[in-house]
N, C-alpha and C. Protein backbone atom coordinates (compact mmCIF):
# COMPACT_ATOMS: atom_id res chain seq x y z
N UNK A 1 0.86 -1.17 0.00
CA UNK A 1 0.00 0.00 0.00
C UNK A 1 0.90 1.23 0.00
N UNK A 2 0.86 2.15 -1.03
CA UNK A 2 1.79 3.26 -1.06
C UNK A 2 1.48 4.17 -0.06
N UNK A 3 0.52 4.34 0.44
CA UNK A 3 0.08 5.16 1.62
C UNK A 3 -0.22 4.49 3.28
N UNK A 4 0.27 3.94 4.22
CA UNK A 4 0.15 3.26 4.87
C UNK A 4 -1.14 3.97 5.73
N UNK A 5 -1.17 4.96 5.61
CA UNK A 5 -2.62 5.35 6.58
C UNK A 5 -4.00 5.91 5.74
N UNK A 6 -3.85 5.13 4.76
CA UNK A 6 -5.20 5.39 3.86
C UNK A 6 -6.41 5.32 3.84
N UNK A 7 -6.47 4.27 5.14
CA UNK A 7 -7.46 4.35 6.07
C UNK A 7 -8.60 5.54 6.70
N UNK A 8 -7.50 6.21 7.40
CA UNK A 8 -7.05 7.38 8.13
C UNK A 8 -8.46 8.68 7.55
N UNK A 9 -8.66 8.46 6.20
CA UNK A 9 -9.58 9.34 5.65
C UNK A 9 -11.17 8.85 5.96
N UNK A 10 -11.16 7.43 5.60
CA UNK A 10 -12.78 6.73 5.99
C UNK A 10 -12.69 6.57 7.22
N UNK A 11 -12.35 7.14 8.26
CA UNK A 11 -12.71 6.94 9.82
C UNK A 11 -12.82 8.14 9.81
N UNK A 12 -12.60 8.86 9.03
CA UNK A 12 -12.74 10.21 9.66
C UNK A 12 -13.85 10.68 8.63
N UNK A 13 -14.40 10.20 7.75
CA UNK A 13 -15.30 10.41 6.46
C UNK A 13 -16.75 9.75 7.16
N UNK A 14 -16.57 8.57 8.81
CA UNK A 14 -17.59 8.17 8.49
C UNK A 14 -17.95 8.95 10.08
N UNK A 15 -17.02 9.87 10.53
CA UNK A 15 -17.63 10.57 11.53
C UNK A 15 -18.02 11.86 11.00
N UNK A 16 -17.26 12.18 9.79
CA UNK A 16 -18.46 13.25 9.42
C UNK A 16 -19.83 12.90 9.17
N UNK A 17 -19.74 11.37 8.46
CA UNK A 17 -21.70 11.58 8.39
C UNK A 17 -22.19 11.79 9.38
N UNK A 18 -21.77 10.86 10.42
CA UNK A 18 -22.27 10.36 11.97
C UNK A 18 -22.80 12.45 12.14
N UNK A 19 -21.78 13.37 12.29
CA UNK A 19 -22.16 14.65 12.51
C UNK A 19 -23.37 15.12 11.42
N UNK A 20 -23.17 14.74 10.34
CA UNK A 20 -23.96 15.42 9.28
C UNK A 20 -25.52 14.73 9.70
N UNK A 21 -25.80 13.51 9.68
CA UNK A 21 -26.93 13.18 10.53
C UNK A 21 -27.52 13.49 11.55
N UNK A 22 -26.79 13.86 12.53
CA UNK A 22 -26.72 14.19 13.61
C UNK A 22 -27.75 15.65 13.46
N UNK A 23 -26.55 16.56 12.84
CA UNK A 23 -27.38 17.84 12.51
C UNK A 23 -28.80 17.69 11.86
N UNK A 24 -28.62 17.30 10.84
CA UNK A 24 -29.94 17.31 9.67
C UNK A 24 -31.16 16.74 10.48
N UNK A 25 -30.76 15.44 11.69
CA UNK A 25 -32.30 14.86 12.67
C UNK A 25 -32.06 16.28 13.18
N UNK A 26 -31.66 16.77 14.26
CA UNK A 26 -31.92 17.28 15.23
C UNK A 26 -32.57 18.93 14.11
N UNK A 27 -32.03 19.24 13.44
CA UNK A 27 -32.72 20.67 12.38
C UNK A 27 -34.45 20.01 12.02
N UNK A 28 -34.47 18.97 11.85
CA UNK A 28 -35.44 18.34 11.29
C UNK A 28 -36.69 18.28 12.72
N UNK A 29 -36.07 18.13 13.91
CA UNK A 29 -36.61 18.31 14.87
C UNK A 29 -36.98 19.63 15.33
N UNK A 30 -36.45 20.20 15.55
CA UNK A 30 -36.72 21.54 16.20
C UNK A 30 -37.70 22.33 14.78
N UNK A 31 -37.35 21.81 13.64
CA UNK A 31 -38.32 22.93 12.31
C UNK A 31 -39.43 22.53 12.74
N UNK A 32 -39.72 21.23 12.85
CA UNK A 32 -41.31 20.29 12.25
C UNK A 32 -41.60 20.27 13.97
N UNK A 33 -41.28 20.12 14.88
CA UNK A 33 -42.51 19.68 16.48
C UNK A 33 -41.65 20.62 17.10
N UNK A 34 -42.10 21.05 17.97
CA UNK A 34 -42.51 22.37 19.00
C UNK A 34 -41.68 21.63 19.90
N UNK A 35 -40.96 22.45 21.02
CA UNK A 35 -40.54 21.99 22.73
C UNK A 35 -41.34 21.28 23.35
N UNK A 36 -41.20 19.66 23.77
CA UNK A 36 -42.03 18.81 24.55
C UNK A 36 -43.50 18.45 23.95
N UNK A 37 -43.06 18.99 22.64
CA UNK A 37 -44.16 17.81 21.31
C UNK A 37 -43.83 16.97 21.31
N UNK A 38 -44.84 15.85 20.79
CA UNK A 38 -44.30 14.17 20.49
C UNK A 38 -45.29 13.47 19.65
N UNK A 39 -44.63 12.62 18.40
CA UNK A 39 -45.64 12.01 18.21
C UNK A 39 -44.85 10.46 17.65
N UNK A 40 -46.39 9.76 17.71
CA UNK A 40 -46.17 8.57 18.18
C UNK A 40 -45.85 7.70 16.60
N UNK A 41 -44.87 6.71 16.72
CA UNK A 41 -44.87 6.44 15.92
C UNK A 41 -44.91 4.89 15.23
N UNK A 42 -45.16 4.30 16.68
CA UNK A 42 -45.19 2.82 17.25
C UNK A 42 -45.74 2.83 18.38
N UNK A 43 -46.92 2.94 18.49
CA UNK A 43 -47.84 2.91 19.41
C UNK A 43 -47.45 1.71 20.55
N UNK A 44 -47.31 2.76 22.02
CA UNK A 44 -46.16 1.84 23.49
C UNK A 44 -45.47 1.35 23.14
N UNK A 45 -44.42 2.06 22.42
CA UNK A 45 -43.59 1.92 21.93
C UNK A 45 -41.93 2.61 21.63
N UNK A 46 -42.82 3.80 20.58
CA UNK A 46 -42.03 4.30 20.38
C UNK A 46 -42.11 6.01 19.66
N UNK A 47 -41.92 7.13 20.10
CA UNK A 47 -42.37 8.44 19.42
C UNK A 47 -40.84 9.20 19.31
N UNK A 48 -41.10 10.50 18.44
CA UNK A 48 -40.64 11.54 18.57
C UNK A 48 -40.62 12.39 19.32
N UNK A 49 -39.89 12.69 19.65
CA UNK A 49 -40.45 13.76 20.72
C UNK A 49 -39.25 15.00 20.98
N UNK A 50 -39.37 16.51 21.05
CA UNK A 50 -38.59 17.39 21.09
C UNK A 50 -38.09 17.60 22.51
N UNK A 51 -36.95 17.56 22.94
CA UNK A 51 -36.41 17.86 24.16
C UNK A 51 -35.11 19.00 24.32
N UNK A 52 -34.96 19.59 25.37
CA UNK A 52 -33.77 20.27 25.00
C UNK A 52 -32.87 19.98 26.62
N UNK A 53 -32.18 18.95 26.67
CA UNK A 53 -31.37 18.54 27.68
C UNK A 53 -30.36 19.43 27.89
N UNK A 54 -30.25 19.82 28.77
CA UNK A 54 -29.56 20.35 29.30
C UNK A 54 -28.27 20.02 30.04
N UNK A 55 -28.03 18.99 30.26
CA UNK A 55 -27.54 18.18 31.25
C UNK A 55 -26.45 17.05 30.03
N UNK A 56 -26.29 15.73 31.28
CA UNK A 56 -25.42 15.33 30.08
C UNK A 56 -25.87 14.04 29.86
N UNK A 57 -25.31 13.09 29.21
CA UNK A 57 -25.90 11.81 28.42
C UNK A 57 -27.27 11.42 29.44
N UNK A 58 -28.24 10.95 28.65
CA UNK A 58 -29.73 10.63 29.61
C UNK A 58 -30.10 11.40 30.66
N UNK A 59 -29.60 13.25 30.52
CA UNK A 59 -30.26 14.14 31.30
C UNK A 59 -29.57 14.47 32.67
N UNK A 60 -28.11 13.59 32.81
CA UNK A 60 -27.66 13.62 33.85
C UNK A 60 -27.23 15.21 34.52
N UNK A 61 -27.04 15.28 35.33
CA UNK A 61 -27.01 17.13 36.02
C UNK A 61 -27.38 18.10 35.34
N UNK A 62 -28.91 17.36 34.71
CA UNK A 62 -29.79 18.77 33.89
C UNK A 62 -30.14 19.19 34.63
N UNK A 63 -30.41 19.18 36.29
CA UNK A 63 -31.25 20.39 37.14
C UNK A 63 -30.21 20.84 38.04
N UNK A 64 -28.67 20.19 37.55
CA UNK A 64 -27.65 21.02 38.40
C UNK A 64 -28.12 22.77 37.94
N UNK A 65 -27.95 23.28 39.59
CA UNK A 65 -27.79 24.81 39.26
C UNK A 65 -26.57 25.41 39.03
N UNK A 66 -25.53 25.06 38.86
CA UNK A 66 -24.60 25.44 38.86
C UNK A 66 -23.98 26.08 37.43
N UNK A 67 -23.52 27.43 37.88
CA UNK A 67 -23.03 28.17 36.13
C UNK A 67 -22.01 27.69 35.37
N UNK A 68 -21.24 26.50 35.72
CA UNK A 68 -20.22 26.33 35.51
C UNK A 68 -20.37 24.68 34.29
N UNK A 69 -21.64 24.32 34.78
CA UNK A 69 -22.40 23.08 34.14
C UNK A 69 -22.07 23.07 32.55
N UNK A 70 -22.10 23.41 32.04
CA UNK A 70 -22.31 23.89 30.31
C UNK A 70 -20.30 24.02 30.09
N UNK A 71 -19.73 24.86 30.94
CA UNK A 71 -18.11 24.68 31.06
C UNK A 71 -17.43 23.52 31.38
N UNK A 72 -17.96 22.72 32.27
CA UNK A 72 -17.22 21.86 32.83
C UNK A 72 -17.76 20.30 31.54
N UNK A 73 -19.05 20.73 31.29
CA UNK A 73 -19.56 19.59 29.91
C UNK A 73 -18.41 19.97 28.85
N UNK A 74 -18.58 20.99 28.33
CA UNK A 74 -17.87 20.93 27.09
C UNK A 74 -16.23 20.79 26.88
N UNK A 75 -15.78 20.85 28.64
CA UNK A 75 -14.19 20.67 28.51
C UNK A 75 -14.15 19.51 28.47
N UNK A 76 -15.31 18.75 29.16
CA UNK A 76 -14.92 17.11 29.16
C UNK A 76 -15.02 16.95 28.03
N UNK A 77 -15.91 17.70 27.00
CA UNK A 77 -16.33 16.89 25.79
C UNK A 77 -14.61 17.00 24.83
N UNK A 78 -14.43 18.20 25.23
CA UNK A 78 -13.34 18.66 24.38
C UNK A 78 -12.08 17.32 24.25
N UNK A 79 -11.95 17.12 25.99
CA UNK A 79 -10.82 16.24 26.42
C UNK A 79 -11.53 14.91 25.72
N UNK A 80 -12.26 14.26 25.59
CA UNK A 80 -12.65 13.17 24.80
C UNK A 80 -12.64 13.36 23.52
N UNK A 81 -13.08 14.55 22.85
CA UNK A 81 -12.73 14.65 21.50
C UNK A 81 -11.26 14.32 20.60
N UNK A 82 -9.97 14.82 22.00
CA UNK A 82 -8.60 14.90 21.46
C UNK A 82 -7.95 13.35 22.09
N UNK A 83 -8.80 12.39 22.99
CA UNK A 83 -8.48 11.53 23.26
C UNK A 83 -8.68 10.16 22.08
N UNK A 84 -9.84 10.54 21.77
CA UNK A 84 -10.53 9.93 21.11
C UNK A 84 -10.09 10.16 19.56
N UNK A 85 -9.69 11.21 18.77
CA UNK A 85 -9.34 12.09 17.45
C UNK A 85 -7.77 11.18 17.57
N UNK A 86 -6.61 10.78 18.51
CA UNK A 86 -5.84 10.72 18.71
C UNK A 86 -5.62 9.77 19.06
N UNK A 87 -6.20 8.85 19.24
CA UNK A 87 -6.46 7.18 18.96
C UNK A 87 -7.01 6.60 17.85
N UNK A 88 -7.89 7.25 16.87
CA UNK A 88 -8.03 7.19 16.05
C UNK A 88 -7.08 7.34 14.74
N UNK A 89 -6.27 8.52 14.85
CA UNK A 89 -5.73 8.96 14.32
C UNK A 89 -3.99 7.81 13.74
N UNK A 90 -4.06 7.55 15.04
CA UNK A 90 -2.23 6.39 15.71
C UNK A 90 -3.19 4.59 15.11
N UNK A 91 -4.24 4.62 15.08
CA UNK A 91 -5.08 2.77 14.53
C UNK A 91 -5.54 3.21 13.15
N UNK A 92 -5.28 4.40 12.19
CA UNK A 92 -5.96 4.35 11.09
C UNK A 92 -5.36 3.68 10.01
N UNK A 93 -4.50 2.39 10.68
CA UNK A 93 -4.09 1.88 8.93
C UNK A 93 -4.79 0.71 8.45
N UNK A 94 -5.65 0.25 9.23
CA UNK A 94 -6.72 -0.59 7.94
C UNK A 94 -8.03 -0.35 9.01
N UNK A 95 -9.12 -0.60 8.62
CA UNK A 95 -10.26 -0.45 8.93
C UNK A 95 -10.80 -1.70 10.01
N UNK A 96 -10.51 -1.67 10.79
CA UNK A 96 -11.36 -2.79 12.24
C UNK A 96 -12.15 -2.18 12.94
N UNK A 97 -12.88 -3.23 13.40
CA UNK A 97 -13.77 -2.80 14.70
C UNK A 97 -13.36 -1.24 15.32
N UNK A 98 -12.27 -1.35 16.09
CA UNK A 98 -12.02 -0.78 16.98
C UNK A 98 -11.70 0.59 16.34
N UNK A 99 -11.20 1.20 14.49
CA UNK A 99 -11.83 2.36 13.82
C UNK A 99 -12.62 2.90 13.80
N UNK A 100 -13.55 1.52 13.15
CA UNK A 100 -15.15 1.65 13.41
C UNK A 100 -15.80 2.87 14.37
N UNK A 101 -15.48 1.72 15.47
CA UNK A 101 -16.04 2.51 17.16
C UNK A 101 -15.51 4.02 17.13
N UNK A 102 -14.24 3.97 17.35
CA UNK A 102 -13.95 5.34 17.64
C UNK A 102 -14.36 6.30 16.51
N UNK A 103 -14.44 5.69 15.22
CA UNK A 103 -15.48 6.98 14.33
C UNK A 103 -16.73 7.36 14.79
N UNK A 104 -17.54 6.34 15.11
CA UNK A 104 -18.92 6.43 15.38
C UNK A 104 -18.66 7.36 16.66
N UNK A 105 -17.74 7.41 17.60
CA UNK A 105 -17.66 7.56 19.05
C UNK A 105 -17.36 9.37 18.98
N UNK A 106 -16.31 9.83 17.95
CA UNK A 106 -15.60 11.06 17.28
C UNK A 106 -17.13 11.74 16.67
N UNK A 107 -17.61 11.53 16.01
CA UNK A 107 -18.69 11.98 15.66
C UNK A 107 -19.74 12.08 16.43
N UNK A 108 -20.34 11.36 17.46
CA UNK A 108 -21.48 11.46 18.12
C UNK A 108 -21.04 12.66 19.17
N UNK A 109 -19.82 12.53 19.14
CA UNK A 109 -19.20 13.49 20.56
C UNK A 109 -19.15 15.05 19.71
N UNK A 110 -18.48 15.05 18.19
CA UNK A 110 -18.48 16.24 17.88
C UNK A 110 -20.10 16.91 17.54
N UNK A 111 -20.79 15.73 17.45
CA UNK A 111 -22.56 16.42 16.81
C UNK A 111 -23.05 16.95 18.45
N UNK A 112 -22.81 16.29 19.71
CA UNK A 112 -23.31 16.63 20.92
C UNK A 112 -22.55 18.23 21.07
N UNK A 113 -21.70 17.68 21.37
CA UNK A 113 -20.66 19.64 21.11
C UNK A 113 -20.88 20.31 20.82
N UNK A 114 -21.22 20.37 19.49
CA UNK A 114 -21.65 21.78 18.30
C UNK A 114 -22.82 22.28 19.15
N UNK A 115 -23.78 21.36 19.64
CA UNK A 115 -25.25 21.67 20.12
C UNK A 115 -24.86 22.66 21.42
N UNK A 116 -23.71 21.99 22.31
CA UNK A 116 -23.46 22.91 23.18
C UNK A 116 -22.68 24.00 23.34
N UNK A 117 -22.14 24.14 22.24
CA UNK A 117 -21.44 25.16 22.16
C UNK A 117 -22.21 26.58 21.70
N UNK A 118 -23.34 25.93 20.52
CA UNK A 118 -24.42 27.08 19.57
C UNK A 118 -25.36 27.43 20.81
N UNK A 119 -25.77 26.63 21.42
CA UNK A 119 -27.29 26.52 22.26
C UNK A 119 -27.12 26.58 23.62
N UNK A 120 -26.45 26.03 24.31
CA UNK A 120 -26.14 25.20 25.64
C UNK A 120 -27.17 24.67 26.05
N UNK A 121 -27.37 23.29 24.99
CA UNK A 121 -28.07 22.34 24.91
C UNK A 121 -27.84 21.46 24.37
N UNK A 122 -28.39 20.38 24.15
CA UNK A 122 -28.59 18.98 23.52
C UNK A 122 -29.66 18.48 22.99
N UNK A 123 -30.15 18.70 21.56
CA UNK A 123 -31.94 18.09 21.41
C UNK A 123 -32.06 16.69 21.48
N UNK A 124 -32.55 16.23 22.15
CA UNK A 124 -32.74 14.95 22.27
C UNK A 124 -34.41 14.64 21.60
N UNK A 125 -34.50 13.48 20.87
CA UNK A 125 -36.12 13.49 20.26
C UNK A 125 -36.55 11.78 19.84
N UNK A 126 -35.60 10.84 20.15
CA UNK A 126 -35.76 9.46 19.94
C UNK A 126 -36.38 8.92 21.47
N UNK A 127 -37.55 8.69 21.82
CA UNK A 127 -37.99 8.00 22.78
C UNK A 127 -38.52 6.40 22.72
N UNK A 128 -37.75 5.49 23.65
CA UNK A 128 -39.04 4.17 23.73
C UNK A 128 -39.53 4.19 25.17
N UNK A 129 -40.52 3.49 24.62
CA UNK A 129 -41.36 3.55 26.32
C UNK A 129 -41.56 2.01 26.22
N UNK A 130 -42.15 1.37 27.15
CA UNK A 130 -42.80 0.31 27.22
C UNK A 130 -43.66 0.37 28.18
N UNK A 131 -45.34 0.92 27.87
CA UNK A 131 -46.05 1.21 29.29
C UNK A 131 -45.47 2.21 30.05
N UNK A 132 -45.92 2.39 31.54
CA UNK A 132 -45.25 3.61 32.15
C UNK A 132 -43.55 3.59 32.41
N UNK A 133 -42.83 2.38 31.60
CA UNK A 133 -41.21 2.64 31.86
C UNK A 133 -40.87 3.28 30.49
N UNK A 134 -40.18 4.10 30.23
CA UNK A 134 -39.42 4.67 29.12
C UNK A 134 -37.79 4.56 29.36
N UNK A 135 -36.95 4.79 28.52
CA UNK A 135 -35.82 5.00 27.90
C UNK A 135 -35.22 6.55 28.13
N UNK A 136 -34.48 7.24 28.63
CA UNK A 136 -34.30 8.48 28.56
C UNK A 136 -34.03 8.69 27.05
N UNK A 137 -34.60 10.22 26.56
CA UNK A 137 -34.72 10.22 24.75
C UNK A 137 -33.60 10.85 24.64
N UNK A 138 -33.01 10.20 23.09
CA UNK A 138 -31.71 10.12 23.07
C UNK A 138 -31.63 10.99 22.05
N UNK A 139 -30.56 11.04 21.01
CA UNK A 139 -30.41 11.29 19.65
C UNK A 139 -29.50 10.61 18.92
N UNK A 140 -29.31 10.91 17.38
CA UNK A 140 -28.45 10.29 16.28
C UNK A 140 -26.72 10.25 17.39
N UNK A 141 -26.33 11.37 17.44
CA UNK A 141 -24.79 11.16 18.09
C UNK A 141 -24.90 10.47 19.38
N UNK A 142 -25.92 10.18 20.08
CA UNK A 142 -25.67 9.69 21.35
C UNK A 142 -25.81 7.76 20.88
N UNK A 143 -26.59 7.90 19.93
CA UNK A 143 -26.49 6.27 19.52
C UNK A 143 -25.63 6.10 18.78
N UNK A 144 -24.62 6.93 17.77
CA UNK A 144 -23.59 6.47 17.44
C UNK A 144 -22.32 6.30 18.70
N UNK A 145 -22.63 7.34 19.54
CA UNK A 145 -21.64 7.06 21.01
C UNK A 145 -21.41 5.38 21.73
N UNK A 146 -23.18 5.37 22.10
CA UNK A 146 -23.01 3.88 22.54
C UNK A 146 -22.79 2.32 21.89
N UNK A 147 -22.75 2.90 20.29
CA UNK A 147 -22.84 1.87 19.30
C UNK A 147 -20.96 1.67 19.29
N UNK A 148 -20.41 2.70 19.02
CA UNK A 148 -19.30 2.74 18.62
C UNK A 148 -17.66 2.09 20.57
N UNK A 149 -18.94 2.87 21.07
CA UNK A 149 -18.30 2.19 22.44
C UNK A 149 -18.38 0.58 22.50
N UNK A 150 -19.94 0.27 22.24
CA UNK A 150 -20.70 -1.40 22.25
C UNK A 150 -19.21 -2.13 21.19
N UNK A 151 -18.91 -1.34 20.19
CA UNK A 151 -17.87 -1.70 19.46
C UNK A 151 -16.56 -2.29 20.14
N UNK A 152 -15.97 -1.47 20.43
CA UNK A 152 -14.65 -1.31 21.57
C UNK A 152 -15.09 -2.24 22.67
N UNK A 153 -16.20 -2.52 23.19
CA UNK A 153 -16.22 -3.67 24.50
C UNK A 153 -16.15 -5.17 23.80
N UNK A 154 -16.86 -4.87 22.37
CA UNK A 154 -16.99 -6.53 21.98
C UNK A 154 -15.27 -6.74 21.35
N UNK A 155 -14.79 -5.54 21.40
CA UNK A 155 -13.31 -6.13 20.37
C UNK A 155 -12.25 -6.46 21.68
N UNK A 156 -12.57 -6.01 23.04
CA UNK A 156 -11.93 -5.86 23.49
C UNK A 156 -12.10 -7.49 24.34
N UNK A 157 -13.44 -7.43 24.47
CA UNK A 157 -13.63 -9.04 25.21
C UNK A 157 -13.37 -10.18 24.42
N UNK A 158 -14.21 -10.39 22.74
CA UNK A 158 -13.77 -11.53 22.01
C UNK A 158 -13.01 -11.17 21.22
N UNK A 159 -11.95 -10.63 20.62
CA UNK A 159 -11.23 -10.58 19.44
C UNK A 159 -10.00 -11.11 19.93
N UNK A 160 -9.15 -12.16 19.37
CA UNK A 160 -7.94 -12.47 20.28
C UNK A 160 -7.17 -11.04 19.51
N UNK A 161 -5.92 -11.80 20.59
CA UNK A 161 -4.71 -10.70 19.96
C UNK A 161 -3.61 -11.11 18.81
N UNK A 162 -2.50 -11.01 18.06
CA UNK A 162 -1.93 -11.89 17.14
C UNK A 162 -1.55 -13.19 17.75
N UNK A 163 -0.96 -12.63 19.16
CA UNK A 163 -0.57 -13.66 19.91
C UNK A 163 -1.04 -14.99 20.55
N UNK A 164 -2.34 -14.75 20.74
CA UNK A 164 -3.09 -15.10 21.20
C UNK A 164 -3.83 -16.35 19.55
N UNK A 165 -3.97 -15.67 18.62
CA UNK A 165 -3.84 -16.11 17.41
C UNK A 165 -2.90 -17.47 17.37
N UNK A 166 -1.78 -17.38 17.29
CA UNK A 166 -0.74 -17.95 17.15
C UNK A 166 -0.68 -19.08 17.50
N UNK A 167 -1.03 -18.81 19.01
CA UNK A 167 -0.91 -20.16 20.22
C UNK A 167 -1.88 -20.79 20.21
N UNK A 168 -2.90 -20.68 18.86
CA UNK A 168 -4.36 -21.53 18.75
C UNK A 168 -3.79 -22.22 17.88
């Protein structure tokens, strides 16, 4: 391969969609249903619904009062962005799982960001319920987050290593 990190471009090509989706649901949300609209789209199941979280993954210290909430989110986000951009960056010479993940993971983190950086918010609008239990409502980057993490746990538990290879 004349380019050994040629890779390097489709991990980073497939966290731009991951962002470009990201944007286009959540624009698509806020144009078409109102703040704390919803509609149903799988009856006990499953709706749309407009939210504006404040807080962080599944609403966590959305009723912190504290001014510093929205600062202390986006440095973490920042520090995961360059952790994450930079592991990606050092595994981009062929395409595995563990690319995969951290694209999906780079993107869900940069589409959450942008939101808090423009807004100091997060639209969240994917809900399931089942009866009176629900799901905290998520969005496009937060399911590429846990998809791309779900990634990284399965490579990390079943995938051997070369070595490990070898001695089979």
């Amino acid at each position: 391969m004349p380019y050994p990190h040629a890779m390097r471009r489709y991990h980073f090509l497939i966290a731009l969609v991951v962002v470009l989706l990201d944007r286009l649901s959540k624009l698509g949300i806020e144009k078409n249903l109102s703040l704390h609209d919803s509609i149903s789209l799988i009856p006990g199941f499953f709706r749309l619904t407009h939210i504006e979280n404040r807080g962080a993954a599944f609403g966590l210290f959305a009723d912190s009062p504290s001014e510093w909430k929205i600062a202390g989110l986006v440095l973490f986000s920042l520090i995961a962005l360059v952790i994450v951009a930079t592991l990606l960056w050092k595994n981009s010479h062929s395409m595995t799982t563990t690319g995969f993940g951290l694209s999906l993971i780079l993107g869900g983190a940069i589409g959450n960001l942008w939101d808090r950086l423009v807004s100091g918010h997060v639209v969240d609008f994917l809900l399931f319920y089942l009866g009176q239990y629900q799901w905290p409502a998520f969005n496009v980057a937060d399911s590429a987050i846990v998809i791309g993490a779900g990634l990284l746990v399965f490579e990390i538990l079943f995938t051997k290593s070369p070595a490990q290879e070898k001695a089979s």
